[in-house]
N, C-alpha and C. Protein backbone atom coordinates (compact mmCIF):
# COMPACT_ATOMS: atom_id res chain seq x y z
N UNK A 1 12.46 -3.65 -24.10
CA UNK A 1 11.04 -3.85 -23.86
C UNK A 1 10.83 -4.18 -22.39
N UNK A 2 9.73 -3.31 -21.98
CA UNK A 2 9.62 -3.74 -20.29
C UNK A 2 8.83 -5.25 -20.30
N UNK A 3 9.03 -5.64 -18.77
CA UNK A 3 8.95 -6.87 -18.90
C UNK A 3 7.38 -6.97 -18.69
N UNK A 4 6.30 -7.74 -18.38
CA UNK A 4 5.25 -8.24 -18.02
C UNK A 4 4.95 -7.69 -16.85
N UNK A 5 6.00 -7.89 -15.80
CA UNK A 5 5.94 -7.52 -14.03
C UNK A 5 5.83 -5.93 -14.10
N UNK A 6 7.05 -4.96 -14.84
CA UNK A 6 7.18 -4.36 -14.91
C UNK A 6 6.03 -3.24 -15.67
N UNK A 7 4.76 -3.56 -16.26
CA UNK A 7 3.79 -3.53 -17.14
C UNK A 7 3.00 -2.84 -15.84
N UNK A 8 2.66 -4.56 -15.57
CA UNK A 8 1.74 -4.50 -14.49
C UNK A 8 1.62 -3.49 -13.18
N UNK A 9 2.81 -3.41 -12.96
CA UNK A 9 3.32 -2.52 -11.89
C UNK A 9 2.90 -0.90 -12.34
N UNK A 10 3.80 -0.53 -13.80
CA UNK A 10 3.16 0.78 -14.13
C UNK A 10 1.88 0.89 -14.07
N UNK A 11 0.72 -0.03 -14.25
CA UNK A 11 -0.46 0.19 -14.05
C UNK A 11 -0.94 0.32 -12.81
N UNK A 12 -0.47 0.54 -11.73
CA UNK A 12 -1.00 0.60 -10.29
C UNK A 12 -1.17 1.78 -10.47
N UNK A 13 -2.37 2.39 -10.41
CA UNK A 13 -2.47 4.32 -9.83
C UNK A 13 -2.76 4.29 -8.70
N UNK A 14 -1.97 5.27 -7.91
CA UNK A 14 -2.05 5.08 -6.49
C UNK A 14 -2.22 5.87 -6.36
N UNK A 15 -3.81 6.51 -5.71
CA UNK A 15 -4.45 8.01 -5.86
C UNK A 15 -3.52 8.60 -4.27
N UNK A 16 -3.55 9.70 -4.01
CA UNK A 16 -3.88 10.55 -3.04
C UNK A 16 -5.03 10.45 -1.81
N UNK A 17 -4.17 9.76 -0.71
CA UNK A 17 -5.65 9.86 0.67
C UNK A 17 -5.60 10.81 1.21
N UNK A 18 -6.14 11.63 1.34
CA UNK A 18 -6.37 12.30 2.77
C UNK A 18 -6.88 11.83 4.12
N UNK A 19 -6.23 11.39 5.11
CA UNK A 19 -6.81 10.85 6.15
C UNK A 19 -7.35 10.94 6.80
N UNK A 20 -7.86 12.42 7.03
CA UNK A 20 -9.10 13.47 7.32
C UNK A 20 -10.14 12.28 7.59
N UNK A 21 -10.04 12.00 5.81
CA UNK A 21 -11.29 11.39 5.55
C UNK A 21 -11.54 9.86 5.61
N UNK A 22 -10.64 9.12 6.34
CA UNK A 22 -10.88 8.06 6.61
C UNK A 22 -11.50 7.88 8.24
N UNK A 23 -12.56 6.91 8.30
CA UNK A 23 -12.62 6.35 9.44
C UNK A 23 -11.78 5.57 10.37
N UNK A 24 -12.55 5.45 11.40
CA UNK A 24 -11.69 4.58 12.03
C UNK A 24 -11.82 2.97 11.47
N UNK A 25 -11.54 2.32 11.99
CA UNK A 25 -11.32 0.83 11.76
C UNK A 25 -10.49 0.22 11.06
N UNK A 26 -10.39 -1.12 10.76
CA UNK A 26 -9.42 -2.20 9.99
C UNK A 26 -9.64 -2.22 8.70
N UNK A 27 -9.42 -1.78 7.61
CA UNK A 27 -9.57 -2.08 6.32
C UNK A 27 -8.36 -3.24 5.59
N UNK A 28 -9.06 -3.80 4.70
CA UNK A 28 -8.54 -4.58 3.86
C UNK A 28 -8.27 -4.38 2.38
N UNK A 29 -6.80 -4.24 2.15
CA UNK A 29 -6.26 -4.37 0.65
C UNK A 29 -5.52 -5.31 0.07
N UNK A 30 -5.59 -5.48 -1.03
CA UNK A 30 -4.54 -6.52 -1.93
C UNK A 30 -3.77 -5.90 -3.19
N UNK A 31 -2.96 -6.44 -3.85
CA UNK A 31 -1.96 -6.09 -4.89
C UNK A 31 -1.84 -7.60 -5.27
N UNK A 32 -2.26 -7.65 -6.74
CA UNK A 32 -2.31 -8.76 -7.40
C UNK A 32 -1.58 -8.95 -8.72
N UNK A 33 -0.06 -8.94 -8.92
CA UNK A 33 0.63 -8.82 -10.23
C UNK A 33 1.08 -10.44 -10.79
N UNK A 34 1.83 -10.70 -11.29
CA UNK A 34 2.57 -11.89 -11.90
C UNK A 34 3.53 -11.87 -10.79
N UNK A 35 4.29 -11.28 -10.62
CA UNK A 35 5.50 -11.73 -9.72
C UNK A 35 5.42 -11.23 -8.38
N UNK A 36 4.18 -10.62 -7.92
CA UNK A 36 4.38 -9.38 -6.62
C UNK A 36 2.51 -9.38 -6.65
N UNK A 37 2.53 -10.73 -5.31
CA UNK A 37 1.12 -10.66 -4.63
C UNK A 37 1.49 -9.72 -3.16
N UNK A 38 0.45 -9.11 -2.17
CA UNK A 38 0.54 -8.54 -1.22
C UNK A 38 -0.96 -7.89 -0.68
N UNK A 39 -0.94 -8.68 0.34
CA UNK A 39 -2.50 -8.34 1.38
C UNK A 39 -2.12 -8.21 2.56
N UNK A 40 -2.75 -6.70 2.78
CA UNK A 40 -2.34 -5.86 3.84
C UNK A 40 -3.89 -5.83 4.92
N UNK A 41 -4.13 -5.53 6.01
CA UNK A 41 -4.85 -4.87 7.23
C UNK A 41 -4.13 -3.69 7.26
N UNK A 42 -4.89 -2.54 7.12
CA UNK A 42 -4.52 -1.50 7.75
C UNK A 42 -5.99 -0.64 8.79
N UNK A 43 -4.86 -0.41 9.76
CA UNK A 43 -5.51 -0.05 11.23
C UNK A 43 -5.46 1.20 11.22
N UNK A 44 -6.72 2.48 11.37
CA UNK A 44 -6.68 3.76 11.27
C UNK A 44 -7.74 4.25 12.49
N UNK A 45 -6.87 4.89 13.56
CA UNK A 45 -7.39 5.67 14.33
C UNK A 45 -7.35 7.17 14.33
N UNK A 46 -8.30 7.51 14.45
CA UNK A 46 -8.17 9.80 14.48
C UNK A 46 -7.37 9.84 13.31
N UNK A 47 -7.70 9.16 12.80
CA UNK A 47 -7.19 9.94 10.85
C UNK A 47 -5.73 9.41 11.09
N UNK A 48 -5.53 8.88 12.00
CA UNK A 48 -4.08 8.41 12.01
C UNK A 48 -3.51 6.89 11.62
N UNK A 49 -2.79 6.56 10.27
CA UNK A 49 -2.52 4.93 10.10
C UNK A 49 -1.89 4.21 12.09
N UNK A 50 -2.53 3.25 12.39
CA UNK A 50 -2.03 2.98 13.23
C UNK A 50 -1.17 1.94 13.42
N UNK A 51 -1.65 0.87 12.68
CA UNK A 51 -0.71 -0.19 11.79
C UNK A 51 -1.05 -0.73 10.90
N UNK A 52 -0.27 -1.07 9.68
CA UNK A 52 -0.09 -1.91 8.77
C UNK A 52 -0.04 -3.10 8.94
N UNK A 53 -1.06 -4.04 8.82
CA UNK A 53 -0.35 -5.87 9.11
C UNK A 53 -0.34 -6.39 7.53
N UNK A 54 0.96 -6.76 7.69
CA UNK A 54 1.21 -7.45 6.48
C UNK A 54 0.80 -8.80 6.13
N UNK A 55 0.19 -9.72 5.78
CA UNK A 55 -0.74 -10.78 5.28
C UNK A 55 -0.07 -11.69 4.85
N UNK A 56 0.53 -10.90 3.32
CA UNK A 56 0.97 -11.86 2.75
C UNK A 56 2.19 -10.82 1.96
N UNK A 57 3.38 -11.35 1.51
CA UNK A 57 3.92 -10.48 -0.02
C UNK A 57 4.72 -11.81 -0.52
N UNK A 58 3.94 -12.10 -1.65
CA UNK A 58 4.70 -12.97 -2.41
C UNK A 58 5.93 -12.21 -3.60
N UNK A 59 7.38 -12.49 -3.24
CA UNK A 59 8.30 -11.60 -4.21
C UNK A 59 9.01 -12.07 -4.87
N UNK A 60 9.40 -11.61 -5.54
CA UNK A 60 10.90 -12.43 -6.03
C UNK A 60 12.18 -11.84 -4.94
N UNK A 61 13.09 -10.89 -5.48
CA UNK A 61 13.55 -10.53 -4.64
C UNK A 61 13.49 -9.05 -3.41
N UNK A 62 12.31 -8.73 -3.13
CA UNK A 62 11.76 -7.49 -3.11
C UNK A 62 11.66 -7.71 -1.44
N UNK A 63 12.05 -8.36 -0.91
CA UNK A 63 11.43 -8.82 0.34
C UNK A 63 11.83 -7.27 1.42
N UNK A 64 13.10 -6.22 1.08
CA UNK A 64 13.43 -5.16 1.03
C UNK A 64 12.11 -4.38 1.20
N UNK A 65 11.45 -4.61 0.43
CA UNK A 65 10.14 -3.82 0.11
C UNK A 65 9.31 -3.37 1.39
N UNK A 66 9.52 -4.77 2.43
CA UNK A 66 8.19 -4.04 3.23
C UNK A 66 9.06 -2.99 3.87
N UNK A 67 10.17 -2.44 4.62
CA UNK A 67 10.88 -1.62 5.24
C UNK A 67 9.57 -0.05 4.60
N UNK A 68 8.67 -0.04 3.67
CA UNK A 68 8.46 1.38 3.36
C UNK A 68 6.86 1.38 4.35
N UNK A 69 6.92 -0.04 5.03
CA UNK A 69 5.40 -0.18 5.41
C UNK A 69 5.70 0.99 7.43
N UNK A 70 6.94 0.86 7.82
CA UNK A 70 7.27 1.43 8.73
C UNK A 70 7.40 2.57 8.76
N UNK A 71 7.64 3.02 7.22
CA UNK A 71 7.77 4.89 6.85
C UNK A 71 5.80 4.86 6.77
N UNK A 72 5.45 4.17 6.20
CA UNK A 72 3.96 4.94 6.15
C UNK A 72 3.90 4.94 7.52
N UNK A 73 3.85 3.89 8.12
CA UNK A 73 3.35 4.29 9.81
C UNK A 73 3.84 5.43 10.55
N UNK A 74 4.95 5.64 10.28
CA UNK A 74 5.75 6.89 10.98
C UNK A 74 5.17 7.80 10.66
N UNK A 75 4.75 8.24 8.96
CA UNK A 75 5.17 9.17 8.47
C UNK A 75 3.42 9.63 8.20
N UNK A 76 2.80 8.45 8.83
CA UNK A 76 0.85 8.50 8.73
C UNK A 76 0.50 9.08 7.16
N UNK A 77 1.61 8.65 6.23
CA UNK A 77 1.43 9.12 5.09
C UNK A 77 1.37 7.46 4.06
N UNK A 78 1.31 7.65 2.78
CA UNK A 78 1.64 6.80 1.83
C UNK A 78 2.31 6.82 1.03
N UNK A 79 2.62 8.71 1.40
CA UNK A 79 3.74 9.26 0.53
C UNK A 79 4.85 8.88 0.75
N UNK A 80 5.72 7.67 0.90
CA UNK A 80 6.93 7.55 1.19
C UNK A 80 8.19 7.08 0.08
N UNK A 81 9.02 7.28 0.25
CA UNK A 81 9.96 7.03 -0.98
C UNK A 81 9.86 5.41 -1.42
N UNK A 82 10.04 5.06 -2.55
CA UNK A 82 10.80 3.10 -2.66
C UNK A 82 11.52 2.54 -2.33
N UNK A 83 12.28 1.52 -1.67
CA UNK A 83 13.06 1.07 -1.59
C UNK A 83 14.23 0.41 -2.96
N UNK A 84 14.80 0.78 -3.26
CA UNK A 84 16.16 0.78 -3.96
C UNK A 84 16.18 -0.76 -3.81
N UNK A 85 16.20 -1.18 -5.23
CA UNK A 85 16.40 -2.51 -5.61
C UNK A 85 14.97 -3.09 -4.64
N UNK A 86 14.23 -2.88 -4.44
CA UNK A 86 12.91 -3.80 -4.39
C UNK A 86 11.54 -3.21 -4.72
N UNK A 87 11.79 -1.77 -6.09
CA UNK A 87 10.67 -0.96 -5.83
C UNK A 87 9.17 -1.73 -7.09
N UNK A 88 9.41 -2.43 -7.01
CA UNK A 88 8.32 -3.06 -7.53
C UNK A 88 7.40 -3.80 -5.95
N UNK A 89 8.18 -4.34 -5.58
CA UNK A 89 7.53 -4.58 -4.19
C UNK A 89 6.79 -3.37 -3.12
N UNK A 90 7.87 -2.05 -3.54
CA UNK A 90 7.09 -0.95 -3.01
C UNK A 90 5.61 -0.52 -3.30
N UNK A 91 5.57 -0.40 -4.71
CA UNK A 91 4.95 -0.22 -5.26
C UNK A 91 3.78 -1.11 -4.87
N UNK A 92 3.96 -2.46 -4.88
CA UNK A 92 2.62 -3.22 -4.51
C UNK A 92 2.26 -2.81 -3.75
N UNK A 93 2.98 -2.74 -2.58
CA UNK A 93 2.87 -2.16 -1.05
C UNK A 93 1.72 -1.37 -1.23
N UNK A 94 2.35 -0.29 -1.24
CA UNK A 94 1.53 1.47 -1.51
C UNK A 94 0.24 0.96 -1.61
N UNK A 95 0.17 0.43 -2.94
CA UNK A 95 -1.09 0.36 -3.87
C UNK A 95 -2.27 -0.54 -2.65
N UNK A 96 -1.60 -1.80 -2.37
CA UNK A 96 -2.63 -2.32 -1.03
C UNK A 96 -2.77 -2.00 -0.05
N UNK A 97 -1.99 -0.83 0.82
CA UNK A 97 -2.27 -0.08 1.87
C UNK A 97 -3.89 1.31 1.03
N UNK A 98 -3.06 1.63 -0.05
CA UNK A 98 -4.02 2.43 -0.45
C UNK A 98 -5.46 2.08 -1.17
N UNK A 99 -5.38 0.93 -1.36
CA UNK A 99 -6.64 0.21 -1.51
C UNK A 99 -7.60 0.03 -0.51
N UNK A 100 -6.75 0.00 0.42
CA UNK A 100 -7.24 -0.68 2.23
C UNK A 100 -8.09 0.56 2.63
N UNK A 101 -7.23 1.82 2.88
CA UNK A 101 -7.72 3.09 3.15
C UNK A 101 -9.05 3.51 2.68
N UNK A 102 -8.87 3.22 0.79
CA UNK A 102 -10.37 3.69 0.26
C UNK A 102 -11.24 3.26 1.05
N UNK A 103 -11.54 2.10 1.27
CA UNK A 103 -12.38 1.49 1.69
C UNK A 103 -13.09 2.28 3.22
N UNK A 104 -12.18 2.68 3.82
CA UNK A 104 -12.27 3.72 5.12
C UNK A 104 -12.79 5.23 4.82
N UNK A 105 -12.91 5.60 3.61
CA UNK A 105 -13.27 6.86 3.58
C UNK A 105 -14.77 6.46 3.20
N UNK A 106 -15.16 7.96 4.16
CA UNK A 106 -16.25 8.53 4.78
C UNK A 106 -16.65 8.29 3.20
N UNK A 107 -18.57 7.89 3.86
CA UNK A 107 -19.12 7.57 2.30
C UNK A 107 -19.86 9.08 1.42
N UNK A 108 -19.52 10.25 2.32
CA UNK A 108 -20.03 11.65 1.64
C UNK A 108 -18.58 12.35 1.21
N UNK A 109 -17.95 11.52 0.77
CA UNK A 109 -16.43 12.08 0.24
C UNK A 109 -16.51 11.18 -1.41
N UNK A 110 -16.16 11.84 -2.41
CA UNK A 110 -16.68 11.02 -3.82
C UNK A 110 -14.92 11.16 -4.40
């Protein structure tokens, strides 16, 4: 039986951004589970992530986790792989960078 953390986690849907369609500026996201809190700033110039500031990540042992916040920046994607042995922490990750983003897209995009 999966655990509680592990529940919670499958429930993150982490849509697809296109960054086209984000503005510029600082947006704000969070990831709120039982074992895996995480509040991100993310900084987007010319459709481009410019940085990720990490806030907060409360983990157990996931601390591994943020290493995927340097692939999104590189990679100006969200598409990036998990980190091995901390992907519940990834996962938060993703989900509050990609929370952050919505918030940046253009309001004639549905």
């Amino acid at each position: 039986m999966a655990s509680k953390q592990e529940k919670e986690i499958a429930l993150l849907k982490i849509e697809p951004i296109n960054l086209i369609y984000v503005e510029d500026g600082i947006y704000y996201g969070e990831t709120d589970t039982t074992f895996v809190k995480v509040k991100v700033n993310v900084e987007v110039r010319d459709h481009k992530i410019i940085k990720i500031e990490l806030l907060e990540h409360q983990n157990g042992f996931g601390k591994n986790g943020e290493s995927v916040i340097s692939e999104m920046e590189k990679n100006n994607s969200i598409d990036v792989s998990n980190v091995s042995g901390a992907t519940n922490s990834s996962i938060a990750i993703w989900y509050a960078v990609a929370e952050a983003l919505k918030k940046g897209l253009r309001s004639d995009i549905e």
